[in-house]
PDB file of N, CA and C in Angstrom:
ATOM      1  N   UNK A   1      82.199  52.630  92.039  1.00  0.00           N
ATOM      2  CA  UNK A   1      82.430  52.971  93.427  1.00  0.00           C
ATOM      3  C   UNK A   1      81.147  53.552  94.011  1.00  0.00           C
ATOM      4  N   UNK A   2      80.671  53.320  95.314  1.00  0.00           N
ATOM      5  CA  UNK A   2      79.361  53.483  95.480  1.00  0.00           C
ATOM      6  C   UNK A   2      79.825  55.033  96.618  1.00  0.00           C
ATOM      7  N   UNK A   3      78.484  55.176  96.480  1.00  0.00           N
ATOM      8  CA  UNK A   3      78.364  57.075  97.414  1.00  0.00           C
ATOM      9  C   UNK A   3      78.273  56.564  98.557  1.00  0.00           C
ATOM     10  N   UNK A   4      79.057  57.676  99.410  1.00  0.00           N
ATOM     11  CA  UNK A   4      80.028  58.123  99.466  1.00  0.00           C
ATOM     12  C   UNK A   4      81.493  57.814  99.060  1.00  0.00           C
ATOM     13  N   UNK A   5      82.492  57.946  98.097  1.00  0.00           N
ATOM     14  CA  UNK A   5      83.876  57.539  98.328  1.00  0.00           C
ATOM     15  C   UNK A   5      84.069  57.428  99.319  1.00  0.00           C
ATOM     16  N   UNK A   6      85.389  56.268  99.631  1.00  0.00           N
ATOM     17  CA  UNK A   6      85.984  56.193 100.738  1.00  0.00           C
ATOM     18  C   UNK A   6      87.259  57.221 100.971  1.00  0.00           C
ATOM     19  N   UNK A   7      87.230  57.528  99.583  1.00  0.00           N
ATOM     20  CA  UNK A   7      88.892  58.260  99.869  1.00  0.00           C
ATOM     21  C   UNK A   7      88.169  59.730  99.711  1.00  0.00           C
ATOM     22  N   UNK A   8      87.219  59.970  99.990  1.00  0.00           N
ATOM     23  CA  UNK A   8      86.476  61.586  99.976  1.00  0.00           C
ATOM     24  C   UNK A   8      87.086  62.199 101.312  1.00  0.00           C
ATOM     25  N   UNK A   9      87.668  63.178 101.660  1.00  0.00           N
ATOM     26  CA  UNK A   9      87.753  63.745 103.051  1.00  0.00           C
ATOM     27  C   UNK A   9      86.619  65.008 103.397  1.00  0.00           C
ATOM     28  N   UNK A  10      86.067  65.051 104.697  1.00  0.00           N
ATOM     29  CA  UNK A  10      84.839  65.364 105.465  1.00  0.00           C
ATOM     30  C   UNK A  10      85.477  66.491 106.252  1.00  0.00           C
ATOM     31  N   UNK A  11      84.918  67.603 106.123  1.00  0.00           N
ATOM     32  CA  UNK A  11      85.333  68.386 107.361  1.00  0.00           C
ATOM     33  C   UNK A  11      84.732  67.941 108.152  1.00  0.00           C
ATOM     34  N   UNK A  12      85.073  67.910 109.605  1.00  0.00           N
ATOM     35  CA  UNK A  12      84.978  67.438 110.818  1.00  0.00           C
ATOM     36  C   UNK A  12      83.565  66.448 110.949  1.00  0.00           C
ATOM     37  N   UNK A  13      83.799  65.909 112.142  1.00  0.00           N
ATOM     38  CA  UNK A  13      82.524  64.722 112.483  1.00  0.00           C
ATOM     39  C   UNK A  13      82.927  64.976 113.895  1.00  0.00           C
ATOM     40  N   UNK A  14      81.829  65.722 114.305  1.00  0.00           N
ATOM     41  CA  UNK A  14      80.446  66.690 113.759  1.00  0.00           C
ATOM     42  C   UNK A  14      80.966  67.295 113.128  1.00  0.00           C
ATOM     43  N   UNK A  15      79.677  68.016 112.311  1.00  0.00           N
ATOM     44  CA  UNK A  15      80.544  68.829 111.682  1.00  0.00           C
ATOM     45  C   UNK A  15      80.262  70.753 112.527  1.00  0.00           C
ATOM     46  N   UNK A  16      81.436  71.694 112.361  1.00  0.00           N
ATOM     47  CA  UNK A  16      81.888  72.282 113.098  1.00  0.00           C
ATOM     48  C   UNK A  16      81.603  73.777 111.862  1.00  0.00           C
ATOM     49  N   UNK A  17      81.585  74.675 112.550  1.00  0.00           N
ATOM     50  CA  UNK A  17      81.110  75.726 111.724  1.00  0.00           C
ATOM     51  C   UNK A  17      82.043  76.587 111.435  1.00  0.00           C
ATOM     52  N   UNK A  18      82.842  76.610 109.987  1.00  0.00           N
ATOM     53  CA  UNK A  18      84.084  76.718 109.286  1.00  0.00           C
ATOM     54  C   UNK A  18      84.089  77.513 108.250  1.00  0.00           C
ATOM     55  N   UNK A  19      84.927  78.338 108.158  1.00  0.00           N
ATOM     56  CA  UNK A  19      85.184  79.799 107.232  1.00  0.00           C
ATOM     57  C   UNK A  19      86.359  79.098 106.261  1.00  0.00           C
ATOM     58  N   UNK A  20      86.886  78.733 104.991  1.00  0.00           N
ATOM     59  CA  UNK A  20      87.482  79.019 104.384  1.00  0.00           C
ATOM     60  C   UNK A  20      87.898  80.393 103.646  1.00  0.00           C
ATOM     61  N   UNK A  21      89.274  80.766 103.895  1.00  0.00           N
ATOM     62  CA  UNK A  21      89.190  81.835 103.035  1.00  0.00           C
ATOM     63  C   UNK A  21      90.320  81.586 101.972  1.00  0.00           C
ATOM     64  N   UNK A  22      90.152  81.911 100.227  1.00  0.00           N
ATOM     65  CA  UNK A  22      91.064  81.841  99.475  1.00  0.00           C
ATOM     66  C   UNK A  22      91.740  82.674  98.980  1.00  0.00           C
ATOM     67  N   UNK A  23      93.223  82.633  98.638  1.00  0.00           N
ATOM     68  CA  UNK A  23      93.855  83.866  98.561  1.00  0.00           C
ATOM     69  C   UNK A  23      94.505  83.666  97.398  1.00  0.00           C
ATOM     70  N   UNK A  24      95.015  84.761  96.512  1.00  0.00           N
ATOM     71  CA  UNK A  24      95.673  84.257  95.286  1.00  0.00           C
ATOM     72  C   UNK A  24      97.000  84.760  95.460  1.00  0.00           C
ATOM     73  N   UNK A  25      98.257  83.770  95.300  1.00  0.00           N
ATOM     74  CA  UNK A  25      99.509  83.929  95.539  1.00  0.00           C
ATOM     75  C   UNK A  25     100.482  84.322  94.950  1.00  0.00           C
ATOM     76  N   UNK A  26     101.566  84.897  94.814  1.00  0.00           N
ATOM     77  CA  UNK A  26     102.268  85.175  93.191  1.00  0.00           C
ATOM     78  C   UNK A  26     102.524  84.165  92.704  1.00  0.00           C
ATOM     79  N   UNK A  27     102.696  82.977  92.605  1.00  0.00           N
ATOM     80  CA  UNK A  27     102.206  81.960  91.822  1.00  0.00           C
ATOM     81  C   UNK A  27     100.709  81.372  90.537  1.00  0.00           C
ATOM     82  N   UNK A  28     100.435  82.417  91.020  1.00  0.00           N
ATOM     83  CA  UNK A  28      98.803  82.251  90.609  1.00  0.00           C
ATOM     84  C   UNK A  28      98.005  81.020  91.349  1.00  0.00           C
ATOM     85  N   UNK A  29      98.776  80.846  92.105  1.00  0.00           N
ATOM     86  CA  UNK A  29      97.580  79.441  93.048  1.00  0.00           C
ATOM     87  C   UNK A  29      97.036  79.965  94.113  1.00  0.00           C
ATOM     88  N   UNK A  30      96.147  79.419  94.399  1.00  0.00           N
ATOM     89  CA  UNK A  30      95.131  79.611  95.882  1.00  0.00           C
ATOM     90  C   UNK A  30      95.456  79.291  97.059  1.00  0.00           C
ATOM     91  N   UNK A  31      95.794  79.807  97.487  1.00  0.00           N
ATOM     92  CA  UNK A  31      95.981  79.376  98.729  1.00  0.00           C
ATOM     93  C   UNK A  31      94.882  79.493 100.172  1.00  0.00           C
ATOM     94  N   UNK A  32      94.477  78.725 101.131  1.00  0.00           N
ATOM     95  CA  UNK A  32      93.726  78.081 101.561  1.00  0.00           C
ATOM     96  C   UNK A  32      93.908  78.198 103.171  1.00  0.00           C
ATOM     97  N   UNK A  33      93.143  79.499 103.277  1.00  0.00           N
ATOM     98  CA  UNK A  33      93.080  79.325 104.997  1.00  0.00           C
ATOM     99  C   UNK A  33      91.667  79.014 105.785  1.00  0.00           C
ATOM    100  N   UNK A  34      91.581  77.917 107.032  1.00  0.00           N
ATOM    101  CA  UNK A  34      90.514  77.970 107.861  1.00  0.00           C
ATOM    102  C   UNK A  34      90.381  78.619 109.356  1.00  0.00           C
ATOM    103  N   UNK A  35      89.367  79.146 109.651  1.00  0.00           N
ATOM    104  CA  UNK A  35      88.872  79.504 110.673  1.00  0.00           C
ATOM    105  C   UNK A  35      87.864  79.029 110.934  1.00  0.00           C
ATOM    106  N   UNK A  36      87.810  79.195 112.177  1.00  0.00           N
ATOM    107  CA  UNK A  36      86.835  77.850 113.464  1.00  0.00           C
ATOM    108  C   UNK A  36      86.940  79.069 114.448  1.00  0.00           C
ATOM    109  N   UNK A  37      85.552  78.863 115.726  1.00  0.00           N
ATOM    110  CA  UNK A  37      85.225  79.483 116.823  1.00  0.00           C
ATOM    111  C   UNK A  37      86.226  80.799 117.021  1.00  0.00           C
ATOM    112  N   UNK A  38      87.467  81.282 117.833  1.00  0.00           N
ATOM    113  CA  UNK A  38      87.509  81.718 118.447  1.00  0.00           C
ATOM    114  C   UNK A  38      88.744  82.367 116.867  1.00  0.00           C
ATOM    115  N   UNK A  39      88.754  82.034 116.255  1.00  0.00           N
ATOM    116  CA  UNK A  39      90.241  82.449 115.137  1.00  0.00           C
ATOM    117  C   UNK A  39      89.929  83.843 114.611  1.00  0.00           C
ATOM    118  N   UNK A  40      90.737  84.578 114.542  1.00  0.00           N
ATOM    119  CA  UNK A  40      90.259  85.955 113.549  1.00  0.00           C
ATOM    120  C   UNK A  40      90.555  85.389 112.500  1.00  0.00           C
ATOM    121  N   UNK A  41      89.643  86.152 111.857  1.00  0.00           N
ATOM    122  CA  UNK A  41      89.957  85.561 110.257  1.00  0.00           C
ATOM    123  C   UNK A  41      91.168  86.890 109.645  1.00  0.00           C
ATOM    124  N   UNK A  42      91.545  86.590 108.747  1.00  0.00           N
ATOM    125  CA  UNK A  42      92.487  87.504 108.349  1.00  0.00           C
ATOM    126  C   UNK A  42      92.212  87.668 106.941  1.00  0.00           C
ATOM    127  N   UNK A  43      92.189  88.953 106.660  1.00  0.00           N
ATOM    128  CA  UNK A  43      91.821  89.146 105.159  1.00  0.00           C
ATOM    129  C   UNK A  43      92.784  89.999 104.124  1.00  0.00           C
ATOM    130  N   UNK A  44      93.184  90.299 103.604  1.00  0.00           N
ATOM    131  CA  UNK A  44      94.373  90.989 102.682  1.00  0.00           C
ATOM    132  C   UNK A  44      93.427  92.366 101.904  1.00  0.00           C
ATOM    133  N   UNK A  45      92.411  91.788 101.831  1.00  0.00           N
ATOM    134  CA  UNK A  45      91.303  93.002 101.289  1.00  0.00           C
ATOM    135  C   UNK A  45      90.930  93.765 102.426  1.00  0.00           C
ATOM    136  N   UNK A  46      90.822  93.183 103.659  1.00  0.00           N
ATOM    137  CA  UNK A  46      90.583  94.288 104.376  1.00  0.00           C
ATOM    138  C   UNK A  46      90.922  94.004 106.012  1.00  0.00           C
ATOM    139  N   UNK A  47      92.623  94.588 105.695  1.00  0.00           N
ATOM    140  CA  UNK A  47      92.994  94.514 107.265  1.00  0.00           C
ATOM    141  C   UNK A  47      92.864  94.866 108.211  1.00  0.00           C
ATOM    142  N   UNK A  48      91.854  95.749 108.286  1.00  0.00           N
ATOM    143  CA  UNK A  48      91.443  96.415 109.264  1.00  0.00           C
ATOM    144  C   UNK A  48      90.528  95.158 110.055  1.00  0.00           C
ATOM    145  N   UNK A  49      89.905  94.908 109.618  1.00  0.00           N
ATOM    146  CA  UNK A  49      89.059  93.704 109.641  1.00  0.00           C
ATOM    147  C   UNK A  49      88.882  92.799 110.949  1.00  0.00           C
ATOM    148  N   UNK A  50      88.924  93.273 111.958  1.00  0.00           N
ATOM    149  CA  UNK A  50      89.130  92.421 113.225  1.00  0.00           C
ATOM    150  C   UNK A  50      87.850  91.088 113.564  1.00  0.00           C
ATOM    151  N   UNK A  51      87.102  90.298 113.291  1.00  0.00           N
ATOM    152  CA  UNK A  51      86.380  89.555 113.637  1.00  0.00           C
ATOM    153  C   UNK A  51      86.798  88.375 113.793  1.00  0.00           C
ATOM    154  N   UNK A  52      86.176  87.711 114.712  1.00  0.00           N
ATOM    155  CA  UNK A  52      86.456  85.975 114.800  1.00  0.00           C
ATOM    156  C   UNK A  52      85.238  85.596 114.196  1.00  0.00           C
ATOM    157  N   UNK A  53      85.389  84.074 113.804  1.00  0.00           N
ATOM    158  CA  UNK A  53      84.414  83.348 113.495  1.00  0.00           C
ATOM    159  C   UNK A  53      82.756  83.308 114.130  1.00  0.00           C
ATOM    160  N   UNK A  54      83.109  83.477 115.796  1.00  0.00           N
ATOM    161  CA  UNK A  54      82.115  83.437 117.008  1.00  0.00           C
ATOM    162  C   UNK A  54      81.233  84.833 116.624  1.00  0.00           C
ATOM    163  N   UNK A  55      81.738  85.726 116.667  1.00  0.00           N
ATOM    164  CA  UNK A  55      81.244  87.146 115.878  1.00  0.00           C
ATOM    165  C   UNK A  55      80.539  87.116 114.912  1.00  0.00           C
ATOM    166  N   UNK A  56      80.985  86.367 113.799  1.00  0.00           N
ATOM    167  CA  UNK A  56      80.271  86.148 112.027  1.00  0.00           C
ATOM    168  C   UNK A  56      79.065  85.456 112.774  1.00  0.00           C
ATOM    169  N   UNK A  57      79.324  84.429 113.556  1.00  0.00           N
ATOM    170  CA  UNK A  57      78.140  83.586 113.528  1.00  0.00           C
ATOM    171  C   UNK A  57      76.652  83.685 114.675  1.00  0.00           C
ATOM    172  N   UNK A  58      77.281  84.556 115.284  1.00  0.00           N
ATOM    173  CA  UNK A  58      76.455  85.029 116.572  1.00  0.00           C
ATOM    174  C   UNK A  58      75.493  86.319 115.780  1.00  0.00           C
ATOM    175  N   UNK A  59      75.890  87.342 114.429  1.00  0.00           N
ATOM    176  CA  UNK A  59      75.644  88.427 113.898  1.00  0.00           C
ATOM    177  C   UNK A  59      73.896  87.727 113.641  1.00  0.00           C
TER     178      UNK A  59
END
């Protein structure tokens, strides 16, 4: 199969300036949140935590 896969998925086209954050669940799996421009991110480590993405990236 030649580079790139076809069955590969791309964050966005363009591409867009994106925060994953991972969280561990009582399951023991990860769970998988994104933030983009204007989203607060939300954190479990630290709720106090008020920032959007636009904030992180403007710093």
């Amino acid at each position: 199969m030649g580079w790139p896969s076809r069955d590969r998925s791309y964050l966005g086209n363009p591409k867009q300036p994106l925060v994953l954050v991972y969280t561990l669940n009582d399951q023991g799996q990860y769970a998988t949140e994104r933030f983009q421009g204007s989203d607060r991110i939300n954190s479990v480590t630290f709720p106090d935590l008020a920032l959007s993405m636009d904030e992180i990236l403007r710093s």
